[in-house]
Protein backbone atom coordinates (compact mmCIF):
# COMPACT_ATOMS: atom_id res chain seq x y z
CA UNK A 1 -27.48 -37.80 36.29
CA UNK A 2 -28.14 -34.09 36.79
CA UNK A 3 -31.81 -32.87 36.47
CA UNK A 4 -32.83 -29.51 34.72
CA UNK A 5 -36.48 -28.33 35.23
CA UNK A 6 -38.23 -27.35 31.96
CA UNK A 7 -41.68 -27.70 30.99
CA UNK A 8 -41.32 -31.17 30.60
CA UNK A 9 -38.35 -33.53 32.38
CA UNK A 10 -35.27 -32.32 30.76
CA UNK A 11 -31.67 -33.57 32.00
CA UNK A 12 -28.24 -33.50 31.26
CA UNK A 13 -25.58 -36.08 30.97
CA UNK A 14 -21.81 -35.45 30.48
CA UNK A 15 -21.15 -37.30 26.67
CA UNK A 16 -17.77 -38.94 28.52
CA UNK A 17 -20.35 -41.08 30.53
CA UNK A 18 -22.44 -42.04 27.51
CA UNK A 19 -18.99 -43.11 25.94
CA UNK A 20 -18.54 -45.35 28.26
CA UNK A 21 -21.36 -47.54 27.91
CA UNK A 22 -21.46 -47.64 24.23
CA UNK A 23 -18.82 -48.28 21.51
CA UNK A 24 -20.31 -45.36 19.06
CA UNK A 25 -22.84 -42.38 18.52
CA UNK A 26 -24.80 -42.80 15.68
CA UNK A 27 -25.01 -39.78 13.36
CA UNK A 28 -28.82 -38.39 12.58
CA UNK A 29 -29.85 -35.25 11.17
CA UNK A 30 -26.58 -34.08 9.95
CA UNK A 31 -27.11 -31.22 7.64
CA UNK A 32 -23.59 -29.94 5.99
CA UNK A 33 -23.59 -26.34 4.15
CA UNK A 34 -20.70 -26.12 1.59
CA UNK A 35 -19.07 -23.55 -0.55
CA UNK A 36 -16.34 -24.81 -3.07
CA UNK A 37 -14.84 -26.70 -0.98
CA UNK A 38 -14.62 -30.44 -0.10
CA UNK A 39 -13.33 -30.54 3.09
CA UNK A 40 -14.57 -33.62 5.14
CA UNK A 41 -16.31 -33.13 8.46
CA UNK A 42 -15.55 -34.74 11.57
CA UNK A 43 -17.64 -35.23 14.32
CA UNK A 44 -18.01 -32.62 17.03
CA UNK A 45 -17.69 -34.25 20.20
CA UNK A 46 -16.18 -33.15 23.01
CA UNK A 47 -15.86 -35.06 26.47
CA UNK A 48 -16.85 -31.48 27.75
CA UNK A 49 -20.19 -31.69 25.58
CA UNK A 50 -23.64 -31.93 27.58
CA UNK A 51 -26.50 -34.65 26.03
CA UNK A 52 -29.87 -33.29 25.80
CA UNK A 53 -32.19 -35.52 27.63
CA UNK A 54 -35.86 -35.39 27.27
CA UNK A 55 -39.06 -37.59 27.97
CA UNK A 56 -39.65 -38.21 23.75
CA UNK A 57 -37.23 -38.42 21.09
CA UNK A 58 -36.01 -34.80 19.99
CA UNK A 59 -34.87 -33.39 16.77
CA UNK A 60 -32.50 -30.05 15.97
CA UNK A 61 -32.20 -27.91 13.07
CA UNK A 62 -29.90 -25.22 12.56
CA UNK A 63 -30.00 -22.43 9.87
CA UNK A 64 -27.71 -19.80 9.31
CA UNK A 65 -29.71 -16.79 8.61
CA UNK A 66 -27.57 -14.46 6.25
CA UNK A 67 -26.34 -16.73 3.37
CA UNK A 68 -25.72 -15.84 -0.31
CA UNK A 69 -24.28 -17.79 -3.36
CA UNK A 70 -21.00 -17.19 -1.84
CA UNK A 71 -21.20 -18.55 1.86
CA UNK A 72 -22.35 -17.85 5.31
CA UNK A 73 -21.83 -13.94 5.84
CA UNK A 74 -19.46 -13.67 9.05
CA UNK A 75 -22.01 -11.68 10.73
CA UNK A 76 -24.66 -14.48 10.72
CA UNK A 77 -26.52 -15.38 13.45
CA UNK A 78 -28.04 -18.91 13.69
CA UNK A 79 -31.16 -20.46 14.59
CA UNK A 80 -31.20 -23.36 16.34
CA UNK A 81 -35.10 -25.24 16.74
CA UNK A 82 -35.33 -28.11 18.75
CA UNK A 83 -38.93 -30.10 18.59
CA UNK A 84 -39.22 -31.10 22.11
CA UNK A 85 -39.28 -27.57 24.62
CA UNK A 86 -35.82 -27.28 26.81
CA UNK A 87 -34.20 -24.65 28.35
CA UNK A 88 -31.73 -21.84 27.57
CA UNK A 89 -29.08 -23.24 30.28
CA UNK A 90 -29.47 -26.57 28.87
CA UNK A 91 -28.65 -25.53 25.01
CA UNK A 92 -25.70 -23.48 26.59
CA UNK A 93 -24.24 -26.95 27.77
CA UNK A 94 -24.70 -29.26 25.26
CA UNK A 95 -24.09 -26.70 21.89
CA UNK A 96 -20.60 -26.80 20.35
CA UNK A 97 -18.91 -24.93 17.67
CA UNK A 98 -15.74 -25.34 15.79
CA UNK A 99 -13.36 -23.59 15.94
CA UNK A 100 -15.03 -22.19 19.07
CA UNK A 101 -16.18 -18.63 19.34
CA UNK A 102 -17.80 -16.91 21.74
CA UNK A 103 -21.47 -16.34 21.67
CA UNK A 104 -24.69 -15.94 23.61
CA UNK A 105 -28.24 -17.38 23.46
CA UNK A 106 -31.26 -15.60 22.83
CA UNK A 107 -34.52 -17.35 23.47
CA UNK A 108 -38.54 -16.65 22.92
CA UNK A 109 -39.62 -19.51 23.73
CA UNK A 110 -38.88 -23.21 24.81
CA UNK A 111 -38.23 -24.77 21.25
CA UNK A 112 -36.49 -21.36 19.18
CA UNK A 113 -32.95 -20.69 20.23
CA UNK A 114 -30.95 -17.85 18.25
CA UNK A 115 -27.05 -17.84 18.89
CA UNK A 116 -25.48 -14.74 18.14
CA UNK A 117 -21.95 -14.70 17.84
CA UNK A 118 -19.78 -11.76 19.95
CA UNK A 119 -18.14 -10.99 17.01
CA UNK A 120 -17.65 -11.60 13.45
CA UNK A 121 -16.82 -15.16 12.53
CA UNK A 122 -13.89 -15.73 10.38
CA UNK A 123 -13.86 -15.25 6.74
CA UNK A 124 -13.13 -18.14 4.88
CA UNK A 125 -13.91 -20.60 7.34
CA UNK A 126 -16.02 -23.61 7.81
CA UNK A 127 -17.58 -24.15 11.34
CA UNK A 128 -19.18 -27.24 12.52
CA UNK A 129 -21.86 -27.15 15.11
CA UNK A 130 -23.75 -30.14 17.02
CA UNK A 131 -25.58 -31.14 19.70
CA UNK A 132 -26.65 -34.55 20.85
CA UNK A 133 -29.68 -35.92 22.18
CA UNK A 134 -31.18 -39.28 24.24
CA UNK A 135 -34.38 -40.35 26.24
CA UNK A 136 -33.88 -42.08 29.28
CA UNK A 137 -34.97 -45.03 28.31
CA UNK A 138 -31.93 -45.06 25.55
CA UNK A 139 -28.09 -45.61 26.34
CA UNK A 140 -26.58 -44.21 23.28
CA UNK A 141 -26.93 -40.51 22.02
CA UNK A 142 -28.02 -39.19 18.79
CA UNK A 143 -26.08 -36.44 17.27
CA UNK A 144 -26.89 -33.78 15.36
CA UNK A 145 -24.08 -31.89 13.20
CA UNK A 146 -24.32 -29.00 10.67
CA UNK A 147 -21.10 -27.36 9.39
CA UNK A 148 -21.43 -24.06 7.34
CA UNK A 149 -18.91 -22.13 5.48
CA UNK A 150 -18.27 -18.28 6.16
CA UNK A 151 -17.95 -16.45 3.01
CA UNK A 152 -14.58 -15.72 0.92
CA UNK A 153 -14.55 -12.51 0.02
CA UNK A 154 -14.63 -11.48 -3.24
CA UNK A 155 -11.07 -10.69 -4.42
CA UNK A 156 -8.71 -11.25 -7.38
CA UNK A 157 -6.30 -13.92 -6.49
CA UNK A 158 -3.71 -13.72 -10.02
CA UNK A 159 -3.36 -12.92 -13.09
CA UNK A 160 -2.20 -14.11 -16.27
CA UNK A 161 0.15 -12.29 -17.41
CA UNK A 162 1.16 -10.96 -14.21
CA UNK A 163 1.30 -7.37 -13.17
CA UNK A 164 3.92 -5.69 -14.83
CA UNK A 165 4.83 -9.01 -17.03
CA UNK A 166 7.01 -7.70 -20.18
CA UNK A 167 7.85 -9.96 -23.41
CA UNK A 168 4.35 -11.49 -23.50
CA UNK A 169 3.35 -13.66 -26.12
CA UNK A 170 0.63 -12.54 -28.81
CA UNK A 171 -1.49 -15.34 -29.00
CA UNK A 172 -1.90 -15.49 -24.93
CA UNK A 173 -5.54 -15.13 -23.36
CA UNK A 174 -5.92 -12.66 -20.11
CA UNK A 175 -6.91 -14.73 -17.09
CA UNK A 176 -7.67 -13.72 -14.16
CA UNK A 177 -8.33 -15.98 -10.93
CA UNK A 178 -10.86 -15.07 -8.39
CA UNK A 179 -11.59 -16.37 -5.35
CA UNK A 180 -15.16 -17.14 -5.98
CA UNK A 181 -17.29 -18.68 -9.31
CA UNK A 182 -20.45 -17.31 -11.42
CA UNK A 183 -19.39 -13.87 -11.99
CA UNK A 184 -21.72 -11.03 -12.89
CA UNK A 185 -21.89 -9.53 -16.33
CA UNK A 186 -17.36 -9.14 -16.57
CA UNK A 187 -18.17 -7.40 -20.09
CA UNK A 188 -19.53 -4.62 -17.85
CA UNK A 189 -16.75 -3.86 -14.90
CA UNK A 190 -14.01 -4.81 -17.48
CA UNK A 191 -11.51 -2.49 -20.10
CA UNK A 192 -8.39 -3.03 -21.72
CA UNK A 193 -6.26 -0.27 -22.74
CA UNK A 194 -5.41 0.42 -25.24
CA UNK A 195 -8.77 -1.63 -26.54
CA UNK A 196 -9.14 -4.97 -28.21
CA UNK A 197 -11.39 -6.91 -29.48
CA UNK A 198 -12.13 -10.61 -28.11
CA UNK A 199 -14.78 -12.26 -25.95
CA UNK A 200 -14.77 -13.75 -22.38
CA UNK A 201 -14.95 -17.72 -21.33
CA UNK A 202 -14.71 -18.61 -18.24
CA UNK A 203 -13.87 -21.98 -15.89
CA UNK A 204 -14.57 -22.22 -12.62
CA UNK A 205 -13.20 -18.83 -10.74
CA UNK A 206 -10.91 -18.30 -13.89
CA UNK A 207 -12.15 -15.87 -15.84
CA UNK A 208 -10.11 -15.67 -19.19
CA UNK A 209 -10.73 -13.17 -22.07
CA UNK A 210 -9.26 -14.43 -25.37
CA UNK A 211 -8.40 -11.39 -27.32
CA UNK A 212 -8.63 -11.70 -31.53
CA UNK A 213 -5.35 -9.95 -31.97
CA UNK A 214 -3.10 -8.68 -29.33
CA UNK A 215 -0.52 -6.06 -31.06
CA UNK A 216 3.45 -6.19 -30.78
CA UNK A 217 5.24 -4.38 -27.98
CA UNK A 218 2.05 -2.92 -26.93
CA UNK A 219 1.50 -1.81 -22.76
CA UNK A 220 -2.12 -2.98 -22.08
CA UNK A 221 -3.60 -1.69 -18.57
CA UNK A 222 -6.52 -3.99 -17.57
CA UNK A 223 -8.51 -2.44 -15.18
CA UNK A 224 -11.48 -4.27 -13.31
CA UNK A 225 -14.14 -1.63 -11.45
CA UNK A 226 -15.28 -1.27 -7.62
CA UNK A 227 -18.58 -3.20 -8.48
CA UNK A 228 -17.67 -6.39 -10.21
CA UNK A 229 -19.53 -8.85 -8.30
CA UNK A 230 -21.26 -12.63 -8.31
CA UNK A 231 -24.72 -13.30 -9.00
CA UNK A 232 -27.17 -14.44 -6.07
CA UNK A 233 -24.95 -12.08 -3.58
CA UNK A 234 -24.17 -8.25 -2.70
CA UNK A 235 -20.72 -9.24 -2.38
CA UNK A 236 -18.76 -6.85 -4.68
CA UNK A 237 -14.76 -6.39 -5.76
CA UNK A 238 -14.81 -3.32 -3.22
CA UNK A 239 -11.83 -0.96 -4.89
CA UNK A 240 -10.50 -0.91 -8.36
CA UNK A 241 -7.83 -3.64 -9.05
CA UNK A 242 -5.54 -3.20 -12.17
CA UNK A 243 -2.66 -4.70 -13.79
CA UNK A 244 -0.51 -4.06 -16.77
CA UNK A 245 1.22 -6.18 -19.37
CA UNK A 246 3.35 -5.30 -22.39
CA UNK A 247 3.55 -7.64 -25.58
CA UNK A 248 6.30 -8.69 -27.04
CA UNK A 249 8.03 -7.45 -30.07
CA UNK A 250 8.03 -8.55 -33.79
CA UNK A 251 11.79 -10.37 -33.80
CA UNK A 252 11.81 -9.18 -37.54
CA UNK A 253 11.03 -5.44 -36.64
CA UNK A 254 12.78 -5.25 -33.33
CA UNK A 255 15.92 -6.68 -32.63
CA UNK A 256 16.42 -7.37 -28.86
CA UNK A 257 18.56 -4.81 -27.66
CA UNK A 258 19.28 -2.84 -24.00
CA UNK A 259 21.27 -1.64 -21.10
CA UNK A 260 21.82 -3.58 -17.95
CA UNK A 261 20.72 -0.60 -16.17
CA UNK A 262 18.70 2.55 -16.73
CA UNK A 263 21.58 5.04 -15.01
CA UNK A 264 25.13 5.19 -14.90
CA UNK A 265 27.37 7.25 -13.06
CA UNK A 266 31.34 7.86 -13.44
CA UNK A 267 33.56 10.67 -12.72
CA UNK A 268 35.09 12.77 -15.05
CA UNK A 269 38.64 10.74 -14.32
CA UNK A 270 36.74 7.66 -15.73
CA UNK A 271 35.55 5.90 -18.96
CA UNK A 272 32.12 5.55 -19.12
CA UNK A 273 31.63 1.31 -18.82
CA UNK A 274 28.48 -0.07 -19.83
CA UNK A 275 27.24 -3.50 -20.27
CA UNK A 276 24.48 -4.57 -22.66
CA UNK A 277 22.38 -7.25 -24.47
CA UNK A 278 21.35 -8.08 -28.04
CA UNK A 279 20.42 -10.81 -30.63
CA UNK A 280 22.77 -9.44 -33.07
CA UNK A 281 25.67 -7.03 -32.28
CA UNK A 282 26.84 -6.51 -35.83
CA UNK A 283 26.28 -3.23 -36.81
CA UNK A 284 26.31 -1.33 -33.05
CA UNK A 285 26.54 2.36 -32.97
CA UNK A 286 27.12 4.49 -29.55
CA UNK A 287 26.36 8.22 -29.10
CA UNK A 288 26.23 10.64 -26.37
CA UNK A 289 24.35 13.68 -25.96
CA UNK A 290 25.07 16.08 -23.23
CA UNK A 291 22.20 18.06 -21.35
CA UNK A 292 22.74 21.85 -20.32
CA UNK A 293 21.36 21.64 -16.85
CA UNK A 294 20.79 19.14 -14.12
CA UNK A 295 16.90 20.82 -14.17
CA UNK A 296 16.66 19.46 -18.06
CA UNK A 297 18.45 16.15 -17.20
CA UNK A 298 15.86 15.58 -14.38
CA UNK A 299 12.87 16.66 -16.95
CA UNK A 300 13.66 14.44 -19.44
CA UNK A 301 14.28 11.32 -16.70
CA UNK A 302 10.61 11.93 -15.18
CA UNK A 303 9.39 12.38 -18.89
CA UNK A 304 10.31 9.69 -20.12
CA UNK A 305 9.34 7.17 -17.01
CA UNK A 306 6.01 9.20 -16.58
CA UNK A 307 3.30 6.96 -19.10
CA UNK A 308 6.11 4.74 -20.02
CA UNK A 309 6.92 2.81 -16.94
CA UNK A 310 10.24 1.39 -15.78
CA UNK A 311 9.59 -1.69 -17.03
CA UNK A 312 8.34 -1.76 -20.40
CA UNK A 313 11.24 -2.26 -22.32
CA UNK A 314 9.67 -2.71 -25.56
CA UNK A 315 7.78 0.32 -25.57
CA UNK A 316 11.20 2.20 -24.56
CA UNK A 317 12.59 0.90 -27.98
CA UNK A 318 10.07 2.35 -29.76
CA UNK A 319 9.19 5.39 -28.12
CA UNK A 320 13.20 6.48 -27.05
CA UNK A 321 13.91 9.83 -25.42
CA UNK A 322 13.94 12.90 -28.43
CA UNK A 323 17.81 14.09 -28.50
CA UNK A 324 17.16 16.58 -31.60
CA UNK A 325 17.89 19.26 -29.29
CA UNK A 326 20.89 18.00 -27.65
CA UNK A 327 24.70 18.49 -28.04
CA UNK A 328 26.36 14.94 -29.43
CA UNK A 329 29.71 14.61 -27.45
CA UNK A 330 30.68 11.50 -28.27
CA UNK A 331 29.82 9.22 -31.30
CA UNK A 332 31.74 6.10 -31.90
CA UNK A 333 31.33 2.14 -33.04
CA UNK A 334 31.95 0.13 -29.84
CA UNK A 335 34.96 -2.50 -29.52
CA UNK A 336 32.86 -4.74 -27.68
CA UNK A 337 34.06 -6.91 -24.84
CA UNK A 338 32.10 -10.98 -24.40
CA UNK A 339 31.74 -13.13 -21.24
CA UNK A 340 30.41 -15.93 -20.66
CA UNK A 341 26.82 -14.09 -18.80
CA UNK A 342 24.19 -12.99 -20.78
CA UNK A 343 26.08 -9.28 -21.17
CA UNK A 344 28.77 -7.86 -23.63
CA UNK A 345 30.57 -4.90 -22.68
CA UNK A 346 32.21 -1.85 -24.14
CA UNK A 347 33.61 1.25 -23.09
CA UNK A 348 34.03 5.02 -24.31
CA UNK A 349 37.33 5.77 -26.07
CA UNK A 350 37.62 8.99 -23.61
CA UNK A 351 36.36 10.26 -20.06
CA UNK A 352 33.87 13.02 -20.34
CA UNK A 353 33.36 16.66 -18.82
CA UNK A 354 31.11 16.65 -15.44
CA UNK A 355 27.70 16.63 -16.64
CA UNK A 356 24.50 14.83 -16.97
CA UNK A 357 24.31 12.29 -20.46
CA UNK A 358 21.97 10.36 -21.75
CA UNK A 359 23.37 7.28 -24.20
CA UNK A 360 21.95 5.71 -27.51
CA UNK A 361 22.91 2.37 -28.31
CA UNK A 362 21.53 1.25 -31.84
CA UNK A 363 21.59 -1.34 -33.66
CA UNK A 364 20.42 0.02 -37.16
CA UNK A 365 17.42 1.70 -36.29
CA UNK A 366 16.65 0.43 -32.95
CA UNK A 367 17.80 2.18 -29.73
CA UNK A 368 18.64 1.48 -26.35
CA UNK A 369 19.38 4.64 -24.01
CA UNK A 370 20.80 5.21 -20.24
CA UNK A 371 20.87 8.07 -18.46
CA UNK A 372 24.55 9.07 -17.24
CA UNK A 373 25.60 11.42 -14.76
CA UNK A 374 29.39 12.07 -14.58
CA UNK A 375 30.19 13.38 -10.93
CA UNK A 376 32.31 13.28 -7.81
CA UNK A 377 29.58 12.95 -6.05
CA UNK A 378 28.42 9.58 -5.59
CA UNK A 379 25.74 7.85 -3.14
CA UNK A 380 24.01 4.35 -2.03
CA UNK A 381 20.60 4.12 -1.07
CA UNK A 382 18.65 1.38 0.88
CA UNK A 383 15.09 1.12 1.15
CA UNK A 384 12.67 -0.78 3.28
CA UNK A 385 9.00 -0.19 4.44
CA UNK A 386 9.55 1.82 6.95
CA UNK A 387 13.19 3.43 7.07
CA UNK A 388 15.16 4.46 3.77
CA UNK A 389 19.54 5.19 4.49
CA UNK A 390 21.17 6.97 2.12
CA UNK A 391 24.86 7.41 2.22
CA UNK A 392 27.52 9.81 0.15
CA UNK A 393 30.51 10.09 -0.92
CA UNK A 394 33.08 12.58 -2.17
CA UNK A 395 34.93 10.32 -4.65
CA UNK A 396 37.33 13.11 -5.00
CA UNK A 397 38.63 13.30 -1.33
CA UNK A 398 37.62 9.84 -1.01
CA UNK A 399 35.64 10.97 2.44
CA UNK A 400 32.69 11.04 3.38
CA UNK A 401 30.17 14.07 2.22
CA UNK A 402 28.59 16.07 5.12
CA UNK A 403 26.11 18.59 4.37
CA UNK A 404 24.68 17.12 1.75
CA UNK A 405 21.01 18.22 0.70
CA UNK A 406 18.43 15.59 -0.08
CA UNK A 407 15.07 16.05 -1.63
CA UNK A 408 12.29 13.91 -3.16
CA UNK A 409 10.47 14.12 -6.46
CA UNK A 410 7.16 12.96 -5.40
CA UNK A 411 7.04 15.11 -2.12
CA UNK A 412 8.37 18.51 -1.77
CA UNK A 413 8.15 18.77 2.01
CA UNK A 414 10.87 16.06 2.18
CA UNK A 415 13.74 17.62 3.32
CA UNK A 416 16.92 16.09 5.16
CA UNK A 417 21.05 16.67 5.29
CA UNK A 418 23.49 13.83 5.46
CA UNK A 419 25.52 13.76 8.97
CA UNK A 420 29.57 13.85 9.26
CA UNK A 421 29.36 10.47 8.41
CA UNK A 422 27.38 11.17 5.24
CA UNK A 423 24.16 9.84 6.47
CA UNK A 424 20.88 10.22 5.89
CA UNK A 425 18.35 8.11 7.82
CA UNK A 426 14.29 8.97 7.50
CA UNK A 427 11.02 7.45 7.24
CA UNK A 428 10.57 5.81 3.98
CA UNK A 429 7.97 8.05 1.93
CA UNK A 430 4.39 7.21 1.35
CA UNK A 431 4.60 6.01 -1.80
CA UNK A 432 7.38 3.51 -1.51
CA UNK A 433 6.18 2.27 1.40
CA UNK A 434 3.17 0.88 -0.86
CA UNK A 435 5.98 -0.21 -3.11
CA UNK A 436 7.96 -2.22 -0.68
CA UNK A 437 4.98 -3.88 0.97
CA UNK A 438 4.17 -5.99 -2.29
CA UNK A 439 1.12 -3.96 -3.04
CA UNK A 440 -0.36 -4.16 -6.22
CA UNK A 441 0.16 -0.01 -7.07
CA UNK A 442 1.34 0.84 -10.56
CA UNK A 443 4.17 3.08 -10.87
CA UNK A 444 3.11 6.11 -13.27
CA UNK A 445 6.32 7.79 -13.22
CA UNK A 446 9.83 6.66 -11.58
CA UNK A 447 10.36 8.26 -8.16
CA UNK A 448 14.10 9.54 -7.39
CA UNK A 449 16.26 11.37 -4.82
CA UNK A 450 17.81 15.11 -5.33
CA UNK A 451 21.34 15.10 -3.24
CA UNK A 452 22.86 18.63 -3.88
CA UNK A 453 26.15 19.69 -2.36
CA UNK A 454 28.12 23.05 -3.29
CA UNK A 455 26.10 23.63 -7.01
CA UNK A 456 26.81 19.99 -7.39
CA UNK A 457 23.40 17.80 -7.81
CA UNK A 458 23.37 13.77 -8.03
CA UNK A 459 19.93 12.42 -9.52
CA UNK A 460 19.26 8.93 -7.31
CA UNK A 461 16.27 7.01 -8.84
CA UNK A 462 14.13 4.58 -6.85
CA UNK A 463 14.66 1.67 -9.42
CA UNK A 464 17.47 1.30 -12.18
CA UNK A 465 17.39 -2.29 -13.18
CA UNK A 466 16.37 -3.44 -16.84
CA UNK A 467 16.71 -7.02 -15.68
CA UNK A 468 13.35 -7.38 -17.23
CA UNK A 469 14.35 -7.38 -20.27
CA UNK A 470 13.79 -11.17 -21.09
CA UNK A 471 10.09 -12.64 -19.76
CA UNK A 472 11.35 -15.72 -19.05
CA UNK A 473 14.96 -14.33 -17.11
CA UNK A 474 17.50 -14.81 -20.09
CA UNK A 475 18.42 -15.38 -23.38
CA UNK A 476 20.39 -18.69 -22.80
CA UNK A 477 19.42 -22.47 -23.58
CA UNK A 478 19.12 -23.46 -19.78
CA UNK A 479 16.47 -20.20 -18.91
CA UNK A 480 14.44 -20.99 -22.04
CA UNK A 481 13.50 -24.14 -19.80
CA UNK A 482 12.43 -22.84 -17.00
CA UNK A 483 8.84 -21.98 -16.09
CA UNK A 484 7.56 -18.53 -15.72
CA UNK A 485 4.52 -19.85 -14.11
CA UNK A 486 3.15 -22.77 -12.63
CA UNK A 487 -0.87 -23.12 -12.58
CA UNK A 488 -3.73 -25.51 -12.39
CA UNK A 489 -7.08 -25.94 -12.22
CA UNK A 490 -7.51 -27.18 -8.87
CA UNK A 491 -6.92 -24.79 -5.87
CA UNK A 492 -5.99 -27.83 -3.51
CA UNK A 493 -2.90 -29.29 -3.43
CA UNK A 494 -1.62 -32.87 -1.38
């Protein structure tokens, strides 16, 4: 045995060698500190780990000294007491910590040890700590184990209906899933908009506001401020998290009706195609309506995406595009074409001029509209987080089309020309980049490419899917069983 003067005999022992002589430590003194979770703890006990010897039997605490309601805060330091007096270089030995961190030891005196971590501690995270203790007179150790939990911070884990969610049923509550319980005054750092009367509940970290009458093929923004927080803690939501919804429609009032996409593009030697889909396709009506300009085509796209959103398909029903002041080219009852998919098809009786279009389907009074752009120019885009490719075309001398101008609608100092290979590769703007990267941002308005070449311009939006149109994926008997979600009340799986 190695001997460490102290103020009293005080030795060390490596644990491996007290292992050998007995068949177990016996626990004492464990104090566990727990935060919603039920995690067992095993014993710390490394064969690296030092035994605290002294003259009289000793006892440890140790006390994390910045905890809340919600945890151990990851900048904690700890205090460690022990009743008989030992040395620094002795605690340094026998403490252990799991996972392990690096730390040092601060000391006043021969009983009061504070361990201060190098850096923060993990969030999330429970650490065990022990140390273990004999007399000489004794053969097996005593060990003393504490685990504490580092603090989760506060954050919103899901929602019910989830961002963006389109078709949602009336009589469905708002939840909303945090990632820690007893939540401070949500009546307060809560609004819906457009705004409805109900009263919260809440279970566990689900907090769920049931609404007394949620109104058909409505958009509702729910928007939860900065300083929602939990009582007994400082801990607070940080930044403003928001999500949007959109109810579904009266089936009486608002027969199910829309495009495939949201843009189409042909060439003048073409007739227009479009696919569809609807719950009744017996009195169909199509009509085009030409714009004068590409400048009044482009006003009208961001018009009607900006405080309607890409998505909302309902609300595009009922609040469609004004074409008063627009030329009708084409008006006709479609000859409609079935598969065996969720579409039906049908196509214009004649090409039209170049130009820029937008379409009304209708089925008595309800419409469905597409934007159309008939050009030779043509283009494919590709997007990621960091790079977007865009490559054209000349359908008419079926080459490629150098030279070509590109611009972007939410940032004028984008600038950049396709090469002799008709490509166009730059750093994906800002605000994509928070789209790609699964962030929670709401779209206000639908972002798009300008390509120009000789007078010629070709609108390229960002998004042109309506493939939310159902909010459960489809219309037929084998979607209606699948589950849009998948939730319990337990946050632990096996």
């Amino acid at each position: 045995m190695n001997y460490i003067q102290g103020s009293t005999r005080t030795f060390v022992v490596r644990i491996g060698v007290i292992f050998i002589c007995v068949l177990a430590v016996s626990m004492v003194g464990i104090a566990v500190y727990y935060h919603a979770q039920n995690t067992p703890i095993t014993p710390v006990t490394p064969d690296t780990a030092e035994v605290v010897i002294t003259d009289k039997p000793n006892d440890f605490t140790l006390k994390a000294n910045s905890v809340d309601t919600l945890g151990v805060d990851p900048d904690t330091t700890f205090t460690l007491s022990s009743e008989q007096p030992i040395d620094k270089g002795t605690v340094k030995g026998a403490f252990v910590a799991s996972p392990s961190f690096g730390y040092k030891i601060e000391s006043t005196d021969s009983n009061t040890f504070t361990i201060v971590p190098e850096s923060s501690l993990k969030t999330n995270t429970v650490y065990q700590f022990a140390i273990s203790t004999a007399t000489p007179e004794t053969e097996d150790a005593h060990q003393f184990a504490w685990a504490y939990q580092t603090k989760n911070p506060f954050k919103v884990l899901s929602t019910i209906p989830a961002n963006l969610a389109t078709g949602v049923s009336l009589d469905l509550g708002i939840e909303i899933v945090l990632s820690n319980e007893k939540f401070k005054d949500p009546e307060q750092h809560i609004t819906i908009t457009p705004e409805v009367s109900g009263h919260f509940t809440n279970y566990r970290q689900t907090l769920v506001f049931l609404p007394d009458a949620l109104q058909p093929a409505t958009m509702y923004t729910v928007t939860i401020d900065k300083d929602f927080g939990v009582e007994g803690s400082h801990e607070k939501l940080g930044s403003e998290y928001q999500f949007q919804f959109e109810t579904t429609s009266n089936d009486a009032e608002l027969p199910r009706l829309g495009f495939e996409d949201q843009f189409y593009e042909y060439t003048a030697q073409d007739k227009p195609f479009f696919a569809f889909r609807s719950n009744d396709k017996s009195n169909l009506h199509v009509d085009a309506f030409k714009f004068d300009s590409f400048d009044d085509f482009s006003n009208a796209v961001d018009k009607q995406f900006t405080g309607i959103p890409y998505w909302a398909r309902y609300m595009r029903q009922t609040h469609p595009f004004d074409t008063s002041g627009l030329q009708n080219v084409a008006s006709f009852a479609p000859t409609l074409i079935d598969s065996d998919n969720f579409y039906s098809y049908f196509e214009f009786p004649t090409a039209l001029d170049d130009g820029y279009y937008i379409v009304n389907l209708t089925n008595g009074n309800t419409p469905a509209q597409a934007f159309l752009q008939v050009t030779n120019l043509a283009a494919s885009m590709q997007v990621s987080v960091d790079n977007t490719l865009i490559w054209a075309h000349d359908i008419s001398t079926k080459t490629p089309a150098e030279g070509v101008s590109i611009h972007f609608s939410a940032d004028d100092s984008l600038s950049q020309t396709t090469d002799s290979q008709g490509l166009a590769n730059f750093t994906t703007p800002a605000v994509l980049q928070d789209q790609t990267s699964g962030s929670y941002n709401i779209r206000k308005s639908l972002e798009f490419f300008t390509l120009e070449k000789n007078g010629v311009k070709l609108l390229v939006p960002t998004k042109n899917s309506s493939n939310t149109f159902w909010y459960l994926g489809g219309d037929s008997a084998a979607n209606r069983y699948y589950w849009g979600y998948l939730y319990t009340n337990r946050t632990l799986y096996l």
